[in-house]
C-alpha atoms as a PDB file:
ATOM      1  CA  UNK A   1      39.619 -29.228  35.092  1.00  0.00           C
ATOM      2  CA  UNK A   2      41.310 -25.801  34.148  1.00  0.00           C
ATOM      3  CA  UNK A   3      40.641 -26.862  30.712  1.00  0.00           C
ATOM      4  CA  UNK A   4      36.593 -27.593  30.988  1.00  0.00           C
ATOM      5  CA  UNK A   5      36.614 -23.360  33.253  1.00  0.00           C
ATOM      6  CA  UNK A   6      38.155 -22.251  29.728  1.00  0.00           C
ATOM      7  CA  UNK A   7      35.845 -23.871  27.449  1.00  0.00           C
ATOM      8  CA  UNK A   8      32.877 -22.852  30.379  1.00  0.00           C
ATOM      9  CA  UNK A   9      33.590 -19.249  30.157  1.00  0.00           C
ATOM     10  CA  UNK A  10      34.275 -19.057  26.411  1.00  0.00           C
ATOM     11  CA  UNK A  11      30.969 -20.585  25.480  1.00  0.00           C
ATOM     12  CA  UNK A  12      29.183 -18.461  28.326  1.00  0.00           C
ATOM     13  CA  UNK A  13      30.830 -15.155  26.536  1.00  0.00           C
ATOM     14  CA  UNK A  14      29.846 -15.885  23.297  1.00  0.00           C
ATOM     15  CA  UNK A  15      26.131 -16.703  24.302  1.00  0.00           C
ATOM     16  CA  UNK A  16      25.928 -13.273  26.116  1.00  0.00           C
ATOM     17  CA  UNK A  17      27.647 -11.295  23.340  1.00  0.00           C
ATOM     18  CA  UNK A  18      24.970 -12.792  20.867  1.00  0.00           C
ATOM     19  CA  UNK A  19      22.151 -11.713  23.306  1.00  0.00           C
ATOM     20  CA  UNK A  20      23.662  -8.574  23.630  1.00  0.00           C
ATOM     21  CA  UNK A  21      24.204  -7.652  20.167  1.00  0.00           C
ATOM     22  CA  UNK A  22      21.734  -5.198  18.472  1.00  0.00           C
ATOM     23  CA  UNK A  23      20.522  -5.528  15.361  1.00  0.00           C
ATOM     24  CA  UNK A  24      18.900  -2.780  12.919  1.00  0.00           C
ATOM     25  CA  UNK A  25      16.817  -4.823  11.027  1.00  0.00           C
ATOM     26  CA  UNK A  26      13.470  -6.465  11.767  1.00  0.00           C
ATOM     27  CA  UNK A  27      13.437 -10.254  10.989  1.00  0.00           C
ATOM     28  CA  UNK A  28      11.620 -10.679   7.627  1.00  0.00           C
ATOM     29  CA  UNK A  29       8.386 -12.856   6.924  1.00  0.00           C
ATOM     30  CA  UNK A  30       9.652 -16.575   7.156  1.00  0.00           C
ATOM     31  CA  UNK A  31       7.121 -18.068   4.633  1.00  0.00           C
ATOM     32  CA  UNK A  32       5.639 -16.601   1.730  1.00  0.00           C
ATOM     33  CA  UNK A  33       1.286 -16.087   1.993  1.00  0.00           C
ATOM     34  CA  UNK A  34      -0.527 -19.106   0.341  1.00  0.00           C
ATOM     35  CA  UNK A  35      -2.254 -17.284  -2.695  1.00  0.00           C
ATOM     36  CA  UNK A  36      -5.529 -18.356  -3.648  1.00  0.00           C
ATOM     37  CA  UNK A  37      -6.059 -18.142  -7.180  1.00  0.00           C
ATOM     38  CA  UNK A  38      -8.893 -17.881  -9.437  1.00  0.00           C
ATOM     39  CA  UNK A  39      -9.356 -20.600 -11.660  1.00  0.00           C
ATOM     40  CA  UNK A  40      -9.552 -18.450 -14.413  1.00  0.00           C
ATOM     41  CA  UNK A  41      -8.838 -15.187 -14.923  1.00  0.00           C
ATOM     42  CA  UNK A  42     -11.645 -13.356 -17.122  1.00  0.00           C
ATOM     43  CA  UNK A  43     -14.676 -10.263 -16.382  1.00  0.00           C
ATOM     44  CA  UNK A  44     -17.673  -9.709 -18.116  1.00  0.00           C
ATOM     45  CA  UNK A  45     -19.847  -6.604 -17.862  1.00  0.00           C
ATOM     46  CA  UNK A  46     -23.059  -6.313 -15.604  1.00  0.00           C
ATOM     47  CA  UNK A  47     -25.434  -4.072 -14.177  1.00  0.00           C
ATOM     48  CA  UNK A  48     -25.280  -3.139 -10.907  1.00  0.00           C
ATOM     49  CA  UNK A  49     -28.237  -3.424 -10.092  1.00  0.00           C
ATOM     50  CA  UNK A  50     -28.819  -7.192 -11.199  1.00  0.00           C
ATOM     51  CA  UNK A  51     -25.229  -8.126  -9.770  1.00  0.00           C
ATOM     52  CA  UNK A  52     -26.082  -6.900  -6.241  1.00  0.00           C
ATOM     53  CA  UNK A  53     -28.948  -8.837  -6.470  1.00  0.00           C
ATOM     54  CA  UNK A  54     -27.361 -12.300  -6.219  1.00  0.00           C
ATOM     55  CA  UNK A  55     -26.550 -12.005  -2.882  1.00  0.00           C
ATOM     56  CA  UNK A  56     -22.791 -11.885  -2.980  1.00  0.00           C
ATOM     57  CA  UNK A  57     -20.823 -12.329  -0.022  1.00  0.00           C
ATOM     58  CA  UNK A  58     -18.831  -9.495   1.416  1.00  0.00           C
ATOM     59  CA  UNK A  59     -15.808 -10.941   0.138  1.00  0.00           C
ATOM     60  CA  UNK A  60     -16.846 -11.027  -3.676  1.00  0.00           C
ATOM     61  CA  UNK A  61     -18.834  -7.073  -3.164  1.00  0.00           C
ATOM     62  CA  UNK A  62     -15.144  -6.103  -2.046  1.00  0.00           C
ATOM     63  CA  UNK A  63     -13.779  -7.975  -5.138  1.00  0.00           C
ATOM     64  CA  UNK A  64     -16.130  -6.110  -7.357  1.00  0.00           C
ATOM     65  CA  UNK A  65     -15.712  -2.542  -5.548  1.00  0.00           C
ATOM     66  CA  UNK A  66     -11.637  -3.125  -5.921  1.00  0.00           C
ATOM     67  CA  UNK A  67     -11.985  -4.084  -9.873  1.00  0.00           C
ATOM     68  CA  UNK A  68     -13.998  -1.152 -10.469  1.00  0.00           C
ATOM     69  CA  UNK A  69     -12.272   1.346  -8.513  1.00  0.00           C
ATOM     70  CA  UNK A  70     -15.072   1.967  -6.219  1.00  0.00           C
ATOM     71  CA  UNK A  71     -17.317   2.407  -3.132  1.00  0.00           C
ATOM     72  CA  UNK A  72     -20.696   0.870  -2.326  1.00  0.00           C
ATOM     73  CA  UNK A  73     -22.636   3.845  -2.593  1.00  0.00           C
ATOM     74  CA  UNK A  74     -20.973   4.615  -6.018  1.00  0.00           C
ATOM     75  CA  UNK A  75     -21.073   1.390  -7.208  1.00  0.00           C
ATOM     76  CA  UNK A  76     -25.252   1.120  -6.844  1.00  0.00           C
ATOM     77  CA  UNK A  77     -24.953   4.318  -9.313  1.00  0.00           C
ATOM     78  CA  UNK A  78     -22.959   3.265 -11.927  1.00  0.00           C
ATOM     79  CA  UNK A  79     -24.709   2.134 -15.204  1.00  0.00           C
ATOM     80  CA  UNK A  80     -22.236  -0.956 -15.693  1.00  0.00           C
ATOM     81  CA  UNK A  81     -19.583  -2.798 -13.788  1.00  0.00           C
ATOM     82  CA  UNK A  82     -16.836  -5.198 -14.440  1.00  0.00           C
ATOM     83  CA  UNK A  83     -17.467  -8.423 -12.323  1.00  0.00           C
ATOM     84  CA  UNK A  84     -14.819 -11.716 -12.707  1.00  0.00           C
ATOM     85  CA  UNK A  85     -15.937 -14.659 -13.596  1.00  0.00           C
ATOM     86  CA  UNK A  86     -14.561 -16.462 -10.787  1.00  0.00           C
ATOM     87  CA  UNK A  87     -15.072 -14.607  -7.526  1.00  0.00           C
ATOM     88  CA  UNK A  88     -13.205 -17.356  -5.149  1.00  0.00           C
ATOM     89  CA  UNK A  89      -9.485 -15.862  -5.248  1.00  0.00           C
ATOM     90  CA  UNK A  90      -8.084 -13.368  -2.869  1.00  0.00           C
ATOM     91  CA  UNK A  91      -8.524  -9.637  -3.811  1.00  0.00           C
ATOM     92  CA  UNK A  92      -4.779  -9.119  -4.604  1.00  0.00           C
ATOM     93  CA  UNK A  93      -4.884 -11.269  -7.668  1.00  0.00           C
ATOM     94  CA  UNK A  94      -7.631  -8.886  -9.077  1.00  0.00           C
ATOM     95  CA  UNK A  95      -5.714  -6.464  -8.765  1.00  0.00           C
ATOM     96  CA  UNK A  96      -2.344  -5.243 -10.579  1.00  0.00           C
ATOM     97  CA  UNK A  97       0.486  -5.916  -8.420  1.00  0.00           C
ATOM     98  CA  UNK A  98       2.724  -8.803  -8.266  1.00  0.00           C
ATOM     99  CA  UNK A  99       2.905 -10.756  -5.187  1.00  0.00           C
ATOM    100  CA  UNK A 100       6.690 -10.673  -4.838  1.00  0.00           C
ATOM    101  CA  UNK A 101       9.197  -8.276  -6.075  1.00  0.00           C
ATOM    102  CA  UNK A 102      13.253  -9.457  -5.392  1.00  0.00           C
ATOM    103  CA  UNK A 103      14.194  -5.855  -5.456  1.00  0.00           C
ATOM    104  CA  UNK A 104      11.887  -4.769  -2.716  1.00  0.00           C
ATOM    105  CA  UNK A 105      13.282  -7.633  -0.476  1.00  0.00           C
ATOM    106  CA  UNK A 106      15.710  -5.755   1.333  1.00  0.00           C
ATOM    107  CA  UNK A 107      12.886  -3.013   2.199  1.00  0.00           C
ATOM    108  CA  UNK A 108      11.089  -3.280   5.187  1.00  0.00           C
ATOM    109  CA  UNK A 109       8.063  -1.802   4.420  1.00  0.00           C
ATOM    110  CA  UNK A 110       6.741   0.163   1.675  1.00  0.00           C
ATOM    111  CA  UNK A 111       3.449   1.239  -0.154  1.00  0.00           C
ATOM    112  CA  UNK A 112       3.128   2.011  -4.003  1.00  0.00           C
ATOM    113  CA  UNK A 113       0.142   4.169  -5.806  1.00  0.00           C
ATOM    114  CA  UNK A 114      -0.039   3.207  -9.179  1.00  0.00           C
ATOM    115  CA  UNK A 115      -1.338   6.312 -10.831  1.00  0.00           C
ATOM    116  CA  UNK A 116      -2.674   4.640 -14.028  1.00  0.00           C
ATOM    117  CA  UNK A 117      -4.272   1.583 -13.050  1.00  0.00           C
ATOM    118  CA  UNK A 118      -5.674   3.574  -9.718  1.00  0.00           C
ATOM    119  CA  UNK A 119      -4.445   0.755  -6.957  1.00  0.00           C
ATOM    120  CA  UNK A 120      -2.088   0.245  -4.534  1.00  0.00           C
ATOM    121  CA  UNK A 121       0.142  -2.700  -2.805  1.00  0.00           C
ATOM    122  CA  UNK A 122       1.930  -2.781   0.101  1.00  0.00           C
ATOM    123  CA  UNK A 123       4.764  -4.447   0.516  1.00  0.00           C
ATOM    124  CA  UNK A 124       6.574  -6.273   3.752  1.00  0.00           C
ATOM    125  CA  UNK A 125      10.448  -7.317   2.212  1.00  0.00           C
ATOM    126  CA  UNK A 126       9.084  -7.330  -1.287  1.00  0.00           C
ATOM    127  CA  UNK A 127       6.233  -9.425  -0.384  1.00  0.00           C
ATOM    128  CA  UNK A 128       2.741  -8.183  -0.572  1.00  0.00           C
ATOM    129  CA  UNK A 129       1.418  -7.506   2.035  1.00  0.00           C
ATOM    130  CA  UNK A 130      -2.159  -6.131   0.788  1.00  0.00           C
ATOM    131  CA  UNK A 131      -3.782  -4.499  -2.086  1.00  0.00           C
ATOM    132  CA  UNK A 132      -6.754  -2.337  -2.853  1.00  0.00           C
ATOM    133  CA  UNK A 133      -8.034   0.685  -5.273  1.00  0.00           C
ATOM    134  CA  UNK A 134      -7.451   4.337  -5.020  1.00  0.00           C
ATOM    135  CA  UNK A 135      -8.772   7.460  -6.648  1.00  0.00           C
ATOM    136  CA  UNK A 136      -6.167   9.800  -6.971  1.00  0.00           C
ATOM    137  CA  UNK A 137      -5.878  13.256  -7.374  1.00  0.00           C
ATOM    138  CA  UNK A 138      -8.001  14.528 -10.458  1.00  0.00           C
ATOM    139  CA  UNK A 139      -6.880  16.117 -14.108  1.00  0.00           C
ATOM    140  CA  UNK A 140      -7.266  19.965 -11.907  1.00  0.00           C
ATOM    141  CA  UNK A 141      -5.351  18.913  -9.228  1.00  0.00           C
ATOM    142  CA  UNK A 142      -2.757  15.670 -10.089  1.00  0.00           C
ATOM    143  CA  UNK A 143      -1.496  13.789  -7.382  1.00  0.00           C
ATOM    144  CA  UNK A 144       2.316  14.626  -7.151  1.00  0.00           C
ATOM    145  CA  UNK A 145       4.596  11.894  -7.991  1.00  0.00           C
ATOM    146  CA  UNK A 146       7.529  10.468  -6.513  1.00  0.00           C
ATOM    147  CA  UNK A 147       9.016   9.434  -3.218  1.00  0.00           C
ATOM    148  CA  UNK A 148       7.412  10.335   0.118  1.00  0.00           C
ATOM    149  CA  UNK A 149       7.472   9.276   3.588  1.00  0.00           C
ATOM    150  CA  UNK A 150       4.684   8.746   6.169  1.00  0.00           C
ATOM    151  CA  UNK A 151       4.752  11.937   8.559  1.00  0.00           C
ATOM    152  CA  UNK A 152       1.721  12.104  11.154  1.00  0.00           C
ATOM    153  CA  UNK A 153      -1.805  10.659  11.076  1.00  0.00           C
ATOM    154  CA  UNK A 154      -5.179  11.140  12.669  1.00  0.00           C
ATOM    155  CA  UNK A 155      -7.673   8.840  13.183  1.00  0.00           C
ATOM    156  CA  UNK A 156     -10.428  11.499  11.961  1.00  0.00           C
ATOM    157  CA  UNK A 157      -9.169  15.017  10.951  1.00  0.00           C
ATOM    158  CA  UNK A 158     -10.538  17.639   8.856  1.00  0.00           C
ATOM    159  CA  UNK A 159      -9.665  18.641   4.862  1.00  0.00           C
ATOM    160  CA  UNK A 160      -7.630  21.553   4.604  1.00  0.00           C
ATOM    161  CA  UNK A 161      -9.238  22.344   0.945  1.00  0.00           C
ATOM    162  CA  UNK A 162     -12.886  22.294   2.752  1.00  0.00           C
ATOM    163  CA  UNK A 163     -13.765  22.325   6.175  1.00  0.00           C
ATOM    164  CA  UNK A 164     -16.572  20.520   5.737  1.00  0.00           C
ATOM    165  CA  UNK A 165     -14.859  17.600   4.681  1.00  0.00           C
ATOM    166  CA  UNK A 166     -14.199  14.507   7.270  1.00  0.00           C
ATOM    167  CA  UNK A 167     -11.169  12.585   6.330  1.00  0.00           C
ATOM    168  CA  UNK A 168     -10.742   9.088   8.476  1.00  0.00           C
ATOM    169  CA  UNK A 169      -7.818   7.233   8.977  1.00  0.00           C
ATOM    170  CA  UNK A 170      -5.833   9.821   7.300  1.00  0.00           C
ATOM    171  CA  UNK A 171      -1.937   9.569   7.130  1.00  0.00           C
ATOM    172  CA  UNK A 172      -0.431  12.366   5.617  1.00  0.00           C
ATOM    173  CA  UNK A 173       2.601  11.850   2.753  1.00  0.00           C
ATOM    174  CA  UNK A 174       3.669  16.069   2.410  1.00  0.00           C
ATOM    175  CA  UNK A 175       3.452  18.123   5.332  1.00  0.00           C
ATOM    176  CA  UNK A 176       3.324  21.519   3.376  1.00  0.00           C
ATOM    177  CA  UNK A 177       0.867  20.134   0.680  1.00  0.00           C
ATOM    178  CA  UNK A 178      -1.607  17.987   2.938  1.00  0.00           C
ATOM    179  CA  UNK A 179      -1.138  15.772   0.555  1.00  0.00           C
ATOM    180  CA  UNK A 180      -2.020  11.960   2.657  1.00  0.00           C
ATOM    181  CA  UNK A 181      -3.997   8.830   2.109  1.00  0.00           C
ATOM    182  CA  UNK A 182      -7.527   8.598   3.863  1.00  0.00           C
ATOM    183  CA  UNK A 183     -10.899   7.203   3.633  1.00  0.00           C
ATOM    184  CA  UNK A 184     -13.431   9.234   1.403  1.00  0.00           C
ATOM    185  CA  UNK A 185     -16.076   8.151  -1.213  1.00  0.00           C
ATOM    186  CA  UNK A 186     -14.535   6.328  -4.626  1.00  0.00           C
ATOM    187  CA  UNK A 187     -16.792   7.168  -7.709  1.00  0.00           C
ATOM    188  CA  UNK A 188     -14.759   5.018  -9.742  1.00  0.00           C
ATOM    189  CA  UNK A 189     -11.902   7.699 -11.170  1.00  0.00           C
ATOM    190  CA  UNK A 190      -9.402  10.044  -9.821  1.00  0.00           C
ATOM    191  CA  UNK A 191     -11.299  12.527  -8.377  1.00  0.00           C
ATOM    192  CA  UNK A 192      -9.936  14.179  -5.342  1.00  0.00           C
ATOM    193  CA  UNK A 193      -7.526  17.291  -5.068  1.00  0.00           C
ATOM    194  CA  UNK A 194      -4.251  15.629  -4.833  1.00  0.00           C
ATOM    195  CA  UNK A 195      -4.854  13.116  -1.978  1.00  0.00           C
ATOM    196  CA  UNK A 196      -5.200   9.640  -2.082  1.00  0.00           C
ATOM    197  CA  UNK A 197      -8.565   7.818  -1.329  1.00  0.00           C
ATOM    198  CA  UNK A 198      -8.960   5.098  -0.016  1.00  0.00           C
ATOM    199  CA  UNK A 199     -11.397   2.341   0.897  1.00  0.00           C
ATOM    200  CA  UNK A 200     -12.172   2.586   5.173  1.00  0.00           C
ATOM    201  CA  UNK A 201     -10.855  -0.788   5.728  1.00  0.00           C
ATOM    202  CA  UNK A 202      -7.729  -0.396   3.409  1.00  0.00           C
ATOM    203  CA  UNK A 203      -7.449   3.216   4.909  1.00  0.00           C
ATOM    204  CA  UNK A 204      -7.478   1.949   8.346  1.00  0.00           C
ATOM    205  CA  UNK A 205      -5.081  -1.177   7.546  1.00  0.00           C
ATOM    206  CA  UNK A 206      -2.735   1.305   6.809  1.00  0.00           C
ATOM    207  CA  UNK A 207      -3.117   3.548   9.234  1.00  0.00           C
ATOM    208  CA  UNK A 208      -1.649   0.847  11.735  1.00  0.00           C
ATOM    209  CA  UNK A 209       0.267  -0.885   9.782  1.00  0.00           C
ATOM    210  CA  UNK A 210       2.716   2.189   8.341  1.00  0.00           C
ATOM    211  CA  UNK A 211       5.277   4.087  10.949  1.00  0.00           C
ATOM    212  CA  UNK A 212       4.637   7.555  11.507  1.00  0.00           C
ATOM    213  CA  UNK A 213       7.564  10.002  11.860  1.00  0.00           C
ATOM    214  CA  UNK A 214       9.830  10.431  14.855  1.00  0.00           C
ATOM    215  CA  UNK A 215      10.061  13.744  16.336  1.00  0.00           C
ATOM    216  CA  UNK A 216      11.972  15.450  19.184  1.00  0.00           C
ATOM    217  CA  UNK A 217      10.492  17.703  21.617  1.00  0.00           C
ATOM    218  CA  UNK A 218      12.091  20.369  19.285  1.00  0.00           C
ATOM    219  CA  UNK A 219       9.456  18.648  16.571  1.00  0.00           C
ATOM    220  CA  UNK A 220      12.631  18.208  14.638  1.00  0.00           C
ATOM    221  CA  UNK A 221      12.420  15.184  12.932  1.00  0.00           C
ATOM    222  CA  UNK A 222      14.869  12.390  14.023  1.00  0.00           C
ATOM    223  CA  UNK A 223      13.534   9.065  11.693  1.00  0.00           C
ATOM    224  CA  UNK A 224      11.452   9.732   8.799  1.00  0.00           C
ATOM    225  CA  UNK A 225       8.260   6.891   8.540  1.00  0.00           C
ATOM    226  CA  UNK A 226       7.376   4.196   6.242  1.00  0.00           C
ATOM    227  CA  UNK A 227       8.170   4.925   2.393  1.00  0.00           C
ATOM    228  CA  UNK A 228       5.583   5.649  -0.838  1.00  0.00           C
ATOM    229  CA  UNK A 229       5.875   5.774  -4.101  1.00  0.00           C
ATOM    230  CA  UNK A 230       3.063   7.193  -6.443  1.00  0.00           C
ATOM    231  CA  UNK A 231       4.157   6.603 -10.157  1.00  0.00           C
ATOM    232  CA  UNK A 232       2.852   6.945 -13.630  1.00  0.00           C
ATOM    233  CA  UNK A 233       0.069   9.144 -15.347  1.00  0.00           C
ATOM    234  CA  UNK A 234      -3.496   8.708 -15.501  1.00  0.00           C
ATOM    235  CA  UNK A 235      -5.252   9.317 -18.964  1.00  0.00           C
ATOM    236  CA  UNK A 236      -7.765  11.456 -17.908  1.00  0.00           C
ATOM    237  CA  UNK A 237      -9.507  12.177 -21.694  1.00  0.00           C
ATOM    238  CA  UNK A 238      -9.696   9.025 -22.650  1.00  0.00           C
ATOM    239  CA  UNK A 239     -11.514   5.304 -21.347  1.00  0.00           C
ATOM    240  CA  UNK A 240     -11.019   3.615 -17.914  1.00  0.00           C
ATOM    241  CA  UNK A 241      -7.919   1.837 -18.167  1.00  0.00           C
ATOM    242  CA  UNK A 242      -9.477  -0.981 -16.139  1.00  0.00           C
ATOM    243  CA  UNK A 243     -12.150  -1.558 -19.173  1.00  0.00           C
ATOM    244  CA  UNK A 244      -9.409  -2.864 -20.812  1.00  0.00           C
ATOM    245  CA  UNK A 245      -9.145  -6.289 -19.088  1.00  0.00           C
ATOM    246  CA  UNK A 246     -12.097  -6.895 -21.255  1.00  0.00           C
ATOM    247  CA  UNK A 247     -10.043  -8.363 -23.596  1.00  0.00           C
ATOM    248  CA  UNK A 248      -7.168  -8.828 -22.022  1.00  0.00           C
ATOM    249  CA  UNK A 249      -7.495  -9.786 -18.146  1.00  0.00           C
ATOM    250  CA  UNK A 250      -3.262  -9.161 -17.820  1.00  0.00           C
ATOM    251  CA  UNK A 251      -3.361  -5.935 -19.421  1.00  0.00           C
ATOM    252  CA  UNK A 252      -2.484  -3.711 -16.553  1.00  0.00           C
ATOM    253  CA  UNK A 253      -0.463  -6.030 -15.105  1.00  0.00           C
ATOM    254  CA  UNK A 254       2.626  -4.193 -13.341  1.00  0.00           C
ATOM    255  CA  UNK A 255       5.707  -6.437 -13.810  1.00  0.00           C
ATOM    256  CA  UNK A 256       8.862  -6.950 -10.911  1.00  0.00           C
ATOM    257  CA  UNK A 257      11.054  -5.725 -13.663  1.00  0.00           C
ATOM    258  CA  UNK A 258       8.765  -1.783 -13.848  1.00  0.00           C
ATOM    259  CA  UNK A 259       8.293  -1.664  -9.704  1.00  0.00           C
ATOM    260  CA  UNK A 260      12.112  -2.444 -10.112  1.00  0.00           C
ATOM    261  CA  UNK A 261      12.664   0.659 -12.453  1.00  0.00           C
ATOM    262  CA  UNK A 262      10.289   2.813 -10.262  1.00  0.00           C
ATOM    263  CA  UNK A 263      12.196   1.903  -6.683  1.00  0.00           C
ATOM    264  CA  UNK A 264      15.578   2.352  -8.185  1.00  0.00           C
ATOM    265  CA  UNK A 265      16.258   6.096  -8.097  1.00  0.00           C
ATOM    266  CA  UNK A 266      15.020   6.298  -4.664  1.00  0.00           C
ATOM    267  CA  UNK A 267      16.395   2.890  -3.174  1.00  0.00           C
ATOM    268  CA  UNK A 268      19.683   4.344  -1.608  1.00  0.00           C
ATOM    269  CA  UNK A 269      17.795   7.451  -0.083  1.00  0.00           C
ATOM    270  CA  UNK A 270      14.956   4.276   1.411  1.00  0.00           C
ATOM    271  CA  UNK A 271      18.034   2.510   2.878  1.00  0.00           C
ATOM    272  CA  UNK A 272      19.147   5.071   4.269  1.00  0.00           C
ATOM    273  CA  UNK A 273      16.316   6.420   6.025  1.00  0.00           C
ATOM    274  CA  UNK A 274      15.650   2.579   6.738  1.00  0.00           C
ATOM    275  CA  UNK A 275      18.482   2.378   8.453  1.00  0.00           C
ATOM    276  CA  UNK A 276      18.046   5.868  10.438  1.00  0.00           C
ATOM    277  CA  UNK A 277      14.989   4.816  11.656  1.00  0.00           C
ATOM    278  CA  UNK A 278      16.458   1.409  12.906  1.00  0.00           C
ATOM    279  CA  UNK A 279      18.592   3.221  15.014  1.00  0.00           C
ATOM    280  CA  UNK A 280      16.501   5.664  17.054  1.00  0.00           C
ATOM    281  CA  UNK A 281      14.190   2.234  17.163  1.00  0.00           C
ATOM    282  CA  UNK A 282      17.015   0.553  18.595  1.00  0.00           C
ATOM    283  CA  UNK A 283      18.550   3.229  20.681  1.00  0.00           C
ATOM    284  CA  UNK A 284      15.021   3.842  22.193  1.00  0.00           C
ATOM    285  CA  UNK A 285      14.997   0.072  23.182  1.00  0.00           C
END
């Protein structure tokens, strides 16, 4: 009888030692999403005009707006578009980034801005998570690249180059810049002075799916948010990179192996901060 108390109390020790255990990382996705591919990957040119005149669904417009960098007002303006000719896939496989990355697996959440190819992926663990286009910050006024962090956001705030302008879903990357990803109109090339544009429903996806800083009452910052990379160069004098898949559908493909080179020289600094953030989450708990 003394025996079976033992073994009781043992057992009931453990159990409450594993509930009361905390853990600094959030459990990842268990399965990987179900892609759906196109059945063939290939684009021929159109106009606009005729396109839109098919009565696409709102799934293949946003296809078409993603492949050619662009909005729905611009797209009506432009003289010809690239269209796929296989519309039934899911947007991401349009677009440039692969849909997992090893090296990004240990990474809870990040988002990368590929300068040349004007997109961006999200990432949950290294896999994606979502992808859409950008226009970035133009030849005058060049996006900065590197490693940032998600500070603050506002549902609707206003420019700080012109007042007039009404940025939505806006979450800021540099604090002394104002450099930040919002919604504003996409004319199909990098265009803006230094932010990041966005698409409203990719701009508000992010919006709540990134973490904002963590501040005292001080406003000294105790967690920095979610991480973002913007890499490469755009080249502004010469064709729209995207024009090239054309001939060659693959041709701004961004391999594991480059997103691995990109993330490296920042990866111990994203850990860290990971890891930071983790514990005010978990100390707040």
């Amino acid at each position: 009888m003394r025996y079976t108390h033992i073994v009781f109390f043992l057992l009931a020790a453990f159990v409450f030692a594993q509930c009361e255990q905390p853990t600094d990382k959030k459990i990842p996705p268990k399965k990987k999403r179900a892609w759906v591919k196109p059945v063939s990957l290939s684009y021929h040119v159109e106009k606009p005009s005729e396109w839109l005149r098919k009565n696409a669904s709102a799934a293949q417009k946003k296809i078409v707006m993603a492949v050619n960098r662009t909005d729905s007002t611009f797209l009506k303006k432009m003289d010809s578009i690239l269209v796929p000719d296989d519309l039934s896939a899911d947007l991401e496989l349009y677009l440039p980034f692969p849909t997992s990355v090893s090296s990004l697996s240990s990474i809870e959440k990040i988002i990368l801005f590929s300068y040349p190819s004007q997109t961006f992926g999200a990432y949950e663990y290294g896999e994606l998570l979502y992808a859409g286009p950008t226009n970035m910050g133009r030849k005058a006024d060049p996006t900065p690249t590197g490693l940032y962090y998600t500070n603050w956001k506002a549902e609707k705030t206003t420019s700080t180059f012109n007042d007039e302008w009404d940025l939505l879903w806006n979450f800021n990357i540099e604090n002394k810049l104002g450099v930040g990803f919002h919604q504003y109109e996409l004319p199909g090339y990098p265009a803006s002075h230094s932010c990041l544009r966005l698409l409203e429903s990719d701009a508000k996806l992010l919006y709540e799916w990134a973490d904002q800083w963590v501040l005292n009452k001080k406003e000294e910052l105790l967690a920095k948010g979610t991480p973002v990379i913007v890499f490469g160069s755009y080249p502004f004098d010469g064709t729209k990179p995207w024009w090239q898949l054309l001939n060659d559908p693959h041709a701004l493909d961004i391999s594991e192996e480059t997103i691995q080179q990109v993330t490296a020289p920042f990866l111990n600094d994203i850990l860290k901060q990971q890891q930071q953030r983790n514990k005010f989450n978990t100390d707040k708990d």
